[in-house]
N, C-alpha and C. Protein backbone atom coordinates (compact mmCIF):
# COMPACT_ATOMS: atom_id res chain seq x y z
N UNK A 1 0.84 -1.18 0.00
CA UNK A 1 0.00 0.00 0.00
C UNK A 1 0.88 1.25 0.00
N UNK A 2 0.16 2.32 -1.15
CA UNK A 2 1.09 3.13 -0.84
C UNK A 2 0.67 4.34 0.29
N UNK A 3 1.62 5.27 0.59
CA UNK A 3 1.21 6.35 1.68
C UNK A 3 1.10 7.60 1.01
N UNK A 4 0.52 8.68 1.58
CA UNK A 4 -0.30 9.46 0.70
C UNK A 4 1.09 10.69 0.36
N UNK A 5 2.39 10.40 0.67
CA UNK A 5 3.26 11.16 0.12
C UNK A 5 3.80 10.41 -0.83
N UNK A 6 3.84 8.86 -0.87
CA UNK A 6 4.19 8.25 -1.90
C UNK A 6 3.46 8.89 -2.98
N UNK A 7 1.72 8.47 -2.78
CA UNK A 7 0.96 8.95 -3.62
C UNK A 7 1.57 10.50 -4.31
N UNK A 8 1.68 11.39 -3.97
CA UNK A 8 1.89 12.81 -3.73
C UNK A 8 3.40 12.86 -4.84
N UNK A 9 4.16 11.85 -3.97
CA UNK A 9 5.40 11.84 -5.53
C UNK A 9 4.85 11.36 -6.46
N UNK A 10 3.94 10.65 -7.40
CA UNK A 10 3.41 9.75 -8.30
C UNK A 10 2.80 11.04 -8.68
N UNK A 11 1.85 11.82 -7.93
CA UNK A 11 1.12 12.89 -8.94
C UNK A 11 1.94 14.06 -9.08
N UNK A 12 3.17 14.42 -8.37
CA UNK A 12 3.55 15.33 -8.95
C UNK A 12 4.58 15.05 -10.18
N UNK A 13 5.01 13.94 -10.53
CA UNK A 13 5.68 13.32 -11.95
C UNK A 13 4.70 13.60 -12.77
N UNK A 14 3.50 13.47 -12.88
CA UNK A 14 2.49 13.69 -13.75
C UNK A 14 2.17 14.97 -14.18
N UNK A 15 3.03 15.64 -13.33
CA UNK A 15 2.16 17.96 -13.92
C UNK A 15 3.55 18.09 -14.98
N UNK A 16 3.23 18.82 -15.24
CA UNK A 16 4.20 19.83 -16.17
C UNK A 16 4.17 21.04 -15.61
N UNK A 17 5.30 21.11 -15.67
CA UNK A 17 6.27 22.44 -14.90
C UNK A 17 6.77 23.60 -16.74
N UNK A 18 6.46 24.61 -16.30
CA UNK A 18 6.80 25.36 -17.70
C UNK A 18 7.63 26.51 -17.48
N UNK A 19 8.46 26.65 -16.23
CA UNK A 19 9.74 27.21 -15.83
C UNK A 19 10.72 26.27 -14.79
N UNK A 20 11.85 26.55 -15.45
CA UNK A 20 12.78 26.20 -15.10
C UNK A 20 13.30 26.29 -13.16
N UNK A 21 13.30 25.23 -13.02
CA UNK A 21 13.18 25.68 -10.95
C UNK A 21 11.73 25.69 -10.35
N UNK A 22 10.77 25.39 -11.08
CA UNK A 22 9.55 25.37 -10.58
C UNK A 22 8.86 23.80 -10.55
N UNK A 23 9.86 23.28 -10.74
CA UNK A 23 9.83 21.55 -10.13
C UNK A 23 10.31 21.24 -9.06
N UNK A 24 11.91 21.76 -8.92
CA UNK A 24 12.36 21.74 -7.70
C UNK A 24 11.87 22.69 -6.46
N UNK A 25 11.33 23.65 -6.83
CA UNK A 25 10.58 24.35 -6.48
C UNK A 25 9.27 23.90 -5.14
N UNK A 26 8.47 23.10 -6.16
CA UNK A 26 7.63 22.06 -5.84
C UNK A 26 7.42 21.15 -4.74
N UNK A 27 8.80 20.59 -4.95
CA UNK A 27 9.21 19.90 -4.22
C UNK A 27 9.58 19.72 -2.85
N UNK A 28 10.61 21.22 -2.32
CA UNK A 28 10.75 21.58 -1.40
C UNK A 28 9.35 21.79 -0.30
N UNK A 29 8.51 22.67 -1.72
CA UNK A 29 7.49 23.19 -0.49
C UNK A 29 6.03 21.60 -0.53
N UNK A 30 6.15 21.43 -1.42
CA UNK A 30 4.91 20.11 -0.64
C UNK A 30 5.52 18.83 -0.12
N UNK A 31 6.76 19.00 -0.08
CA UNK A 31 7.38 17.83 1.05
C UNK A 31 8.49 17.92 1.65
N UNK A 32 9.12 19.39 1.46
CA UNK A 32 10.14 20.23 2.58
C UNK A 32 11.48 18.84 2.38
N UNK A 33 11.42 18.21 1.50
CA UNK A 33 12.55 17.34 1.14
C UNK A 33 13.81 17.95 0.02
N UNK A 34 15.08 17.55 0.22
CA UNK A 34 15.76 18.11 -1.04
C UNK A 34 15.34 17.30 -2.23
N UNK A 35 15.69 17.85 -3.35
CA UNK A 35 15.57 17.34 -4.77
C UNK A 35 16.18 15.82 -4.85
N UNK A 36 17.62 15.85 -4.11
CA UNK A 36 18.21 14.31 -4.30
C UNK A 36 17.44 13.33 -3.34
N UNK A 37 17.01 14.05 -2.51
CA UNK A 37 16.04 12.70 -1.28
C UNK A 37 15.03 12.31 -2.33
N UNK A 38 14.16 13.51 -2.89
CA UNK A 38 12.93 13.22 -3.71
C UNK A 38 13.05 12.28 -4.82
N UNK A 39 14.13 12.36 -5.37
CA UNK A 39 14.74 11.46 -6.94
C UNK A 39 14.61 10.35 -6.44
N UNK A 40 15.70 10.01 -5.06
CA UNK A 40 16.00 9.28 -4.39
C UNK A 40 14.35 7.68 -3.98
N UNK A 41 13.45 9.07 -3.54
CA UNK A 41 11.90 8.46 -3.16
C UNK A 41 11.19 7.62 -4.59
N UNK A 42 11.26 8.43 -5.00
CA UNK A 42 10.90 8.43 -6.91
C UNK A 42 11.29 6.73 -7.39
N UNK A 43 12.65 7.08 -6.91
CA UNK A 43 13.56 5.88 -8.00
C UNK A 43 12.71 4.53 -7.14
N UNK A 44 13.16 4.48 -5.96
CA UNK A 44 12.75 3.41 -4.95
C UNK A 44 11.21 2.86 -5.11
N UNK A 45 10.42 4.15 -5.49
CA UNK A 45 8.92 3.60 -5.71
C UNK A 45 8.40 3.06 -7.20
N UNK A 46 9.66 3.17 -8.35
CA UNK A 46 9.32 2.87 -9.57
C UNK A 46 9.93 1.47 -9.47
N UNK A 47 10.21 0.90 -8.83
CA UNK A 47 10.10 -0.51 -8.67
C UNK A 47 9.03 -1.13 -7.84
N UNK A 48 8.26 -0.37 -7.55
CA UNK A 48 7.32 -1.24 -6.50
C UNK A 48 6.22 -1.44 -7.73
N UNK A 49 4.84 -2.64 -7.46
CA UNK A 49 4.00 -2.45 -8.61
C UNK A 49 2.78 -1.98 -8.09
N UNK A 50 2.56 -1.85 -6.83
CA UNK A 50 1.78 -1.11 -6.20
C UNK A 50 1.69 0.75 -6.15
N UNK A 51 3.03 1.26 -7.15
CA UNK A 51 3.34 2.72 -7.87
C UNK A 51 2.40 2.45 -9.38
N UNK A 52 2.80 1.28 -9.72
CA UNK A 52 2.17 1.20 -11.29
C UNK A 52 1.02 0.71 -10.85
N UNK A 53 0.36 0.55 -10.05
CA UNK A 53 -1.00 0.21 -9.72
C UNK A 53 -2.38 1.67 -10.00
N UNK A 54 -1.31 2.27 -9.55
CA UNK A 54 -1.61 3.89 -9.38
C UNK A 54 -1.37 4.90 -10.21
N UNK A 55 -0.77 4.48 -10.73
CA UNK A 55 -0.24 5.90 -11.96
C UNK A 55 0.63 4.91 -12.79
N UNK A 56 -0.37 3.87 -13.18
CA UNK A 56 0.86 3.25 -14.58
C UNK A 56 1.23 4.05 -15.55
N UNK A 57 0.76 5.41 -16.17
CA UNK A 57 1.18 5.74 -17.09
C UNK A 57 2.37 6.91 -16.89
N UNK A 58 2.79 6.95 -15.77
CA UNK A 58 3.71 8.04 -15.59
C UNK A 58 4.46 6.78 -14.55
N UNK A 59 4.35 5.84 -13.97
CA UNK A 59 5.43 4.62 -14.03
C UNK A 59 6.21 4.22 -15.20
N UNK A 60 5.04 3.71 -16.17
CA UNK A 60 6.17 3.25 -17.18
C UNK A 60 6.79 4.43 -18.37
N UNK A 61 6.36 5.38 -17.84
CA UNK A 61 6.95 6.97 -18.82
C UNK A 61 8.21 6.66 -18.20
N UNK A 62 8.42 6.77 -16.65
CA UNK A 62 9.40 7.51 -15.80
C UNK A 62 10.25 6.14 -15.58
N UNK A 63 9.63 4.78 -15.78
CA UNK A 63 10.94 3.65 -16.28
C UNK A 63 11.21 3.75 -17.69
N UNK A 64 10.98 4.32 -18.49
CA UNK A 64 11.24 3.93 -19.90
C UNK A 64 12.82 5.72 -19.88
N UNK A 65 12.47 6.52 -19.06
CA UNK A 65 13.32 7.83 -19.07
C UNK A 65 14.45 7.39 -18.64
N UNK A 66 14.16 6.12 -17.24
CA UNK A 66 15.44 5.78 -16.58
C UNK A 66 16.07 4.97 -17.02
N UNK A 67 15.74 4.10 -18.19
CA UNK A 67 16.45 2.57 -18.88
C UNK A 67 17.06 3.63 -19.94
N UNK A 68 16.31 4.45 -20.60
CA UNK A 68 16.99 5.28 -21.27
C UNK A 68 18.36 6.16 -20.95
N UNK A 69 17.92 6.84 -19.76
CA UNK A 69 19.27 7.38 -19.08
C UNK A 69 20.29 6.08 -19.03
N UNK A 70 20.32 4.80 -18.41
CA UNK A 70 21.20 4.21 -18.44
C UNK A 70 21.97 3.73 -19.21
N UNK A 71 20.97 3.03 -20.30
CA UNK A 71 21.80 3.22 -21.73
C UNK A 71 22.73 3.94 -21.69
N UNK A 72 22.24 5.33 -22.37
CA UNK A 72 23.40 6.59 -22.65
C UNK A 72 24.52 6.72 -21.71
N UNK A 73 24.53 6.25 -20.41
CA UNK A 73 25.54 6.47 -19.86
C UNK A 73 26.30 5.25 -19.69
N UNK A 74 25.96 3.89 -20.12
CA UNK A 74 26.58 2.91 -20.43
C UNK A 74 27.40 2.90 -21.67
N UNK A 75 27.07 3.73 -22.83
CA UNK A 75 27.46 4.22 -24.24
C UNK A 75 28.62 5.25 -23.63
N UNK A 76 28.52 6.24 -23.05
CA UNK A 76 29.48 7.13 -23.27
C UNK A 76 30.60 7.03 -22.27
N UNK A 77 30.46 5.97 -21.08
CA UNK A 77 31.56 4.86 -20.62
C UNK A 77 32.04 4.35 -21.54
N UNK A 78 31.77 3.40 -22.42
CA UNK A 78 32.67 2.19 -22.94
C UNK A 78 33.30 2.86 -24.14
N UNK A 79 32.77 4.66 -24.62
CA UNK A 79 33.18 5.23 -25.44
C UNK A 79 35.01 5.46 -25.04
């Protein structure tokens, strides 16, 4: 089950932000957490399936961003 700040990270992946700092922004003030704790929360709950229970479509957006990030940085290592 998730908890209603879990919840709370799951819907705020879902807004669009249309200035720059107004994500991190966000962040601070509806959960007074830094940006790396929040990533940190984020990453940990996109493995649970009880996150994709809830917001599958910004689960598998926000795994398909992170397999992607890894790639590229597996590529420009072995470069």
């Amino acid at each position: 089950m998730l908890t209603d700040t879990e919840r709370a990270i799951l819907d705020l992946e879902g807004e669009t932000f249309r200035f720059a700092g107004s994500k991190e922004q966000a962040i601070v003030e509806r959960f007074g957490m830094s940006s790396t704790r929040y990533y940190q929360r984020l990453n940990a709950l996109l493995a649970r399936p009880e996150a994709w229970e809830y917001a599958p479509t910004t689960v598998s957006r926000l795994r398909r961003v992170r397999a992607s990030h890894a790639r590229s940085k597996t590529v420009r290592q072995s470069a």
